[in-house]
N, C-alpha and C. Protein backbone atom coordinates (compact mmCIF):
# COMPACT_ATOMS: atom_id res chain seq x y z
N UNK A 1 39.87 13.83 -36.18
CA UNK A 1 38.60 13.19 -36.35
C UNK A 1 38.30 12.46 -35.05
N UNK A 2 36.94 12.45 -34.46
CA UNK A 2 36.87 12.26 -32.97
C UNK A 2 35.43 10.71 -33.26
N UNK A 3 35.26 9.91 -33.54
CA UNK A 3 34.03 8.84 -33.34
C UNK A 3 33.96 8.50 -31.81
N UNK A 4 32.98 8.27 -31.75
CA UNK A 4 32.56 8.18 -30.23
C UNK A 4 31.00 6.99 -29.74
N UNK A 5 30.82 6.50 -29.42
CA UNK A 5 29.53 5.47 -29.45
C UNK A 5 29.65 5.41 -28.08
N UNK A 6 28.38 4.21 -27.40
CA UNK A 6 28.21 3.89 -26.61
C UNK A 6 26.61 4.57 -25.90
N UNK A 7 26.35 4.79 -24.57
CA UNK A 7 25.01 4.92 -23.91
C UNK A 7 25.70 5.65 -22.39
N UNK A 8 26.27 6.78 -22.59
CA UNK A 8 26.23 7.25 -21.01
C UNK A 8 25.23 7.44 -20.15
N UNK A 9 25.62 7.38 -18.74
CA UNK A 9 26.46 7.20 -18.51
C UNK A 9 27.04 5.26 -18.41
N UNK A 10 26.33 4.75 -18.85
CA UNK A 10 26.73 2.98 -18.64
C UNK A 10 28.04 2.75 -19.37
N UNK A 11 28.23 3.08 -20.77
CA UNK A 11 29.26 2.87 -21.59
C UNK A 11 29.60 3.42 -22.60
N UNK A 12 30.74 4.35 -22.44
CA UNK A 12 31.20 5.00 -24.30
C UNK A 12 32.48 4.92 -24.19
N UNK A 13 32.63 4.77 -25.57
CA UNK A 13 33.83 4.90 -26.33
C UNK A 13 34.25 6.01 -27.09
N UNK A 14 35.27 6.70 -27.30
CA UNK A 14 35.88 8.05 -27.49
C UNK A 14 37.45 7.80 -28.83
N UNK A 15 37.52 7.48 -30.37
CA UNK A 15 38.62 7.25 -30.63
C UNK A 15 38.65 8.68 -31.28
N UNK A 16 40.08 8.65 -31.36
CA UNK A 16 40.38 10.02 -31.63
C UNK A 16 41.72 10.32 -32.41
N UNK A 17 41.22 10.36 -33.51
CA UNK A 17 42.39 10.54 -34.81
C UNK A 17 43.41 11.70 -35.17
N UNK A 18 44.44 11.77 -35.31
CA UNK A 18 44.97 13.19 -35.52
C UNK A 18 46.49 12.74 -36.28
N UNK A 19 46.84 14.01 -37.07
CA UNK A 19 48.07 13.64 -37.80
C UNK A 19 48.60 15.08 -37.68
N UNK A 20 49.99 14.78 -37.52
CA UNK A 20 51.06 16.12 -37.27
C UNK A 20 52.52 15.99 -38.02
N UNK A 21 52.94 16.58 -38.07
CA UNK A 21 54.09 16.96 -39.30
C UNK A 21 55.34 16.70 -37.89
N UNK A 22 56.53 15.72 -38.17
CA UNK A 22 57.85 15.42 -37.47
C UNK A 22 58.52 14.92 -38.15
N UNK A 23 59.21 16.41 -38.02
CA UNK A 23 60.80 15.99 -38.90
C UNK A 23 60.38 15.47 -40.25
N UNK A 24 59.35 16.21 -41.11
CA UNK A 24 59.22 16.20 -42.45
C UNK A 24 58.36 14.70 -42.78
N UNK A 25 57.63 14.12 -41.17
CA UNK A 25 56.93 13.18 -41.85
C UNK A 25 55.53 12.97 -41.15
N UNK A 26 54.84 12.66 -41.94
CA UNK A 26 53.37 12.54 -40.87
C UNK A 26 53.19 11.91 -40.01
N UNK A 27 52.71 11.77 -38.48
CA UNK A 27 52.99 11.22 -37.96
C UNK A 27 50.96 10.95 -37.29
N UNK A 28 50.83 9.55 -37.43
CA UNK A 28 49.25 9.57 -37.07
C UNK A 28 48.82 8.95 -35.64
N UNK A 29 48.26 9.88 -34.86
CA UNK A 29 48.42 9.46 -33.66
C UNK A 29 46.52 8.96 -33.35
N UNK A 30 46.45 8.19 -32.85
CA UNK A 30 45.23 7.29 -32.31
C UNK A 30 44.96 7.05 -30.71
N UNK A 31 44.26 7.64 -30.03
CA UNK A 31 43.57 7.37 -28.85
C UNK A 31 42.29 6.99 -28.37
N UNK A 32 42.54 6.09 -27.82
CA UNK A 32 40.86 5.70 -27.47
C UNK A 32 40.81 5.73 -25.90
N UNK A 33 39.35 6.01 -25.20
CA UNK A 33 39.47 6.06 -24.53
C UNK A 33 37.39 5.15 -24.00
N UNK A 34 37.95 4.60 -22.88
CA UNK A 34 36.28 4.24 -22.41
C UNK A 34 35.90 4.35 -21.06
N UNK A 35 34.69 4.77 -21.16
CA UNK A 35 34.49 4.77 -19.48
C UNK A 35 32.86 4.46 -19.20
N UNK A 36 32.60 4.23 -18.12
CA UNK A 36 31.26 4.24 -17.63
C UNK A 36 31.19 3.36 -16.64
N UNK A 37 29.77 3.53 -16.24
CA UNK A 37 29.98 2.30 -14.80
C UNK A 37 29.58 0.42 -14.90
N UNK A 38 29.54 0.18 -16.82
CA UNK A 38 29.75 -1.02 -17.07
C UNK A 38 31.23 -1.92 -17.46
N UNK A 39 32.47 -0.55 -17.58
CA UNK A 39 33.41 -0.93 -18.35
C UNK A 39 34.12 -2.08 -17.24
N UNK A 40 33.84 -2.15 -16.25
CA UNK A 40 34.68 -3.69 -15.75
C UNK A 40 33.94 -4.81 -16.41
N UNK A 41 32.60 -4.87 -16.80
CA UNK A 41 32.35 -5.75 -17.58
C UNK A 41 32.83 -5.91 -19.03
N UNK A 42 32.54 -4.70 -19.62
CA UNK A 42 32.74 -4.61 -20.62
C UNK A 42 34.19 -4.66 -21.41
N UNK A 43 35.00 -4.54 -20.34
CA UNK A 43 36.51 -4.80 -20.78
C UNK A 43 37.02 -6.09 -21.16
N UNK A 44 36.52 -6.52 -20.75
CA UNK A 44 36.87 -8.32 -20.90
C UNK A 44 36.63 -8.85 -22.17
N UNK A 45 35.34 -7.78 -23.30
CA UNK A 45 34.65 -8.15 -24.48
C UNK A 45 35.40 -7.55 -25.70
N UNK A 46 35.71 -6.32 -25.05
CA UNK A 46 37.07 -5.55 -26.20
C UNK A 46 38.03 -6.21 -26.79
N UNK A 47 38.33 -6.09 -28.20
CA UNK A 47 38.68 -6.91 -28.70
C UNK A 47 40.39 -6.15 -28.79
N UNK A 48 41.30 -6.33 -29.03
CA UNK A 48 42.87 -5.98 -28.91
C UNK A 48 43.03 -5.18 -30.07
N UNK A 49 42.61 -3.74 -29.81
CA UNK A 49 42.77 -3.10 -30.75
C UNK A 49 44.18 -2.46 -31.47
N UNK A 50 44.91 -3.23 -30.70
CA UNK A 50 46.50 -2.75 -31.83
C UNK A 50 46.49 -3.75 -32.92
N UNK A 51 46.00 -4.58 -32.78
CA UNK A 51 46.11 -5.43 -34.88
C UNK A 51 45.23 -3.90 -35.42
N UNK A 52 43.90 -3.74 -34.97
CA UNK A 52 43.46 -3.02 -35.58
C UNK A 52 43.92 -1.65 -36.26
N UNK A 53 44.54 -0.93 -35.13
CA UNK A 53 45.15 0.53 -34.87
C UNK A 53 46.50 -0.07 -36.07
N UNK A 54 47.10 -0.70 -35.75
CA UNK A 54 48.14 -1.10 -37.00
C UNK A 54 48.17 -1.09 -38.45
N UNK A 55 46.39 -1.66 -38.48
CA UNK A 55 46.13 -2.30 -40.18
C UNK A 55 45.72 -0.73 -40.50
N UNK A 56 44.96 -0.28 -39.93
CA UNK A 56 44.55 0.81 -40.27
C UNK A 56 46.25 2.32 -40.30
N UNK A 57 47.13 2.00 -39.70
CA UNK A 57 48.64 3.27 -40.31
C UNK A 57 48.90 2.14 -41.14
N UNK A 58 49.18 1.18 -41.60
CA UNK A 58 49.18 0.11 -42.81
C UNK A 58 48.76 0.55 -44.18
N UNK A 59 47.42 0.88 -43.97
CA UNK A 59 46.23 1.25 -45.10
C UNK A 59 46.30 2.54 -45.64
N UNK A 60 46.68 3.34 -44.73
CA UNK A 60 46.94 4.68 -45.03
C UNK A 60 48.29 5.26 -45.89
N UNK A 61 49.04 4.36 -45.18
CA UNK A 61 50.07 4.51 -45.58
C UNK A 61 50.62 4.09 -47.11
N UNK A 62 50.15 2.82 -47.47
CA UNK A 62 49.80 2.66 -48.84
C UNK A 62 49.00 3.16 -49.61
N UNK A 63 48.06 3.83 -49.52
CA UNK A 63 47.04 5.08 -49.94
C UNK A 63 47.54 6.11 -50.34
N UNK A 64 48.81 6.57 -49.78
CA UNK A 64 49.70 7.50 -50.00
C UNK A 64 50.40 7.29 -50.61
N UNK A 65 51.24 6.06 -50.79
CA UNK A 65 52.23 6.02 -52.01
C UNK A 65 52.04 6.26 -53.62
């Protein structure tokens, strides 16, 4: 699953969801990526997305049990 926002070329964001089978267990991998020619500003406003990226294999993961 790929979400993506932002206004190129000034600023986008690219996250990018995927899950794969290791050693008999799912394994959910998350990338984000940003670019444009505002992101030195805009980096400073991003908020620390590993609580986020965390709560969310958290959520899932209990969804499944």
């Amino acid at each position: 699953m790929i979400w993506s926002s932002g206004f190129s070329p000034l600023f986008t964001g690219v996250r990018k969801y995927s899950l794969r089978m290791e050693k008999g267990r799912t394994v959910m991998l998350v990338e984000e990526v940003f670019e444009g020619w505002l992101l030195g500003v805009m980096k400073k406003k991003l908020p620390d997305c590993e609580t986020l990226f965390g709560t969310y294999v958290v959520d899932l993961r209990n969804a499944l049990k």
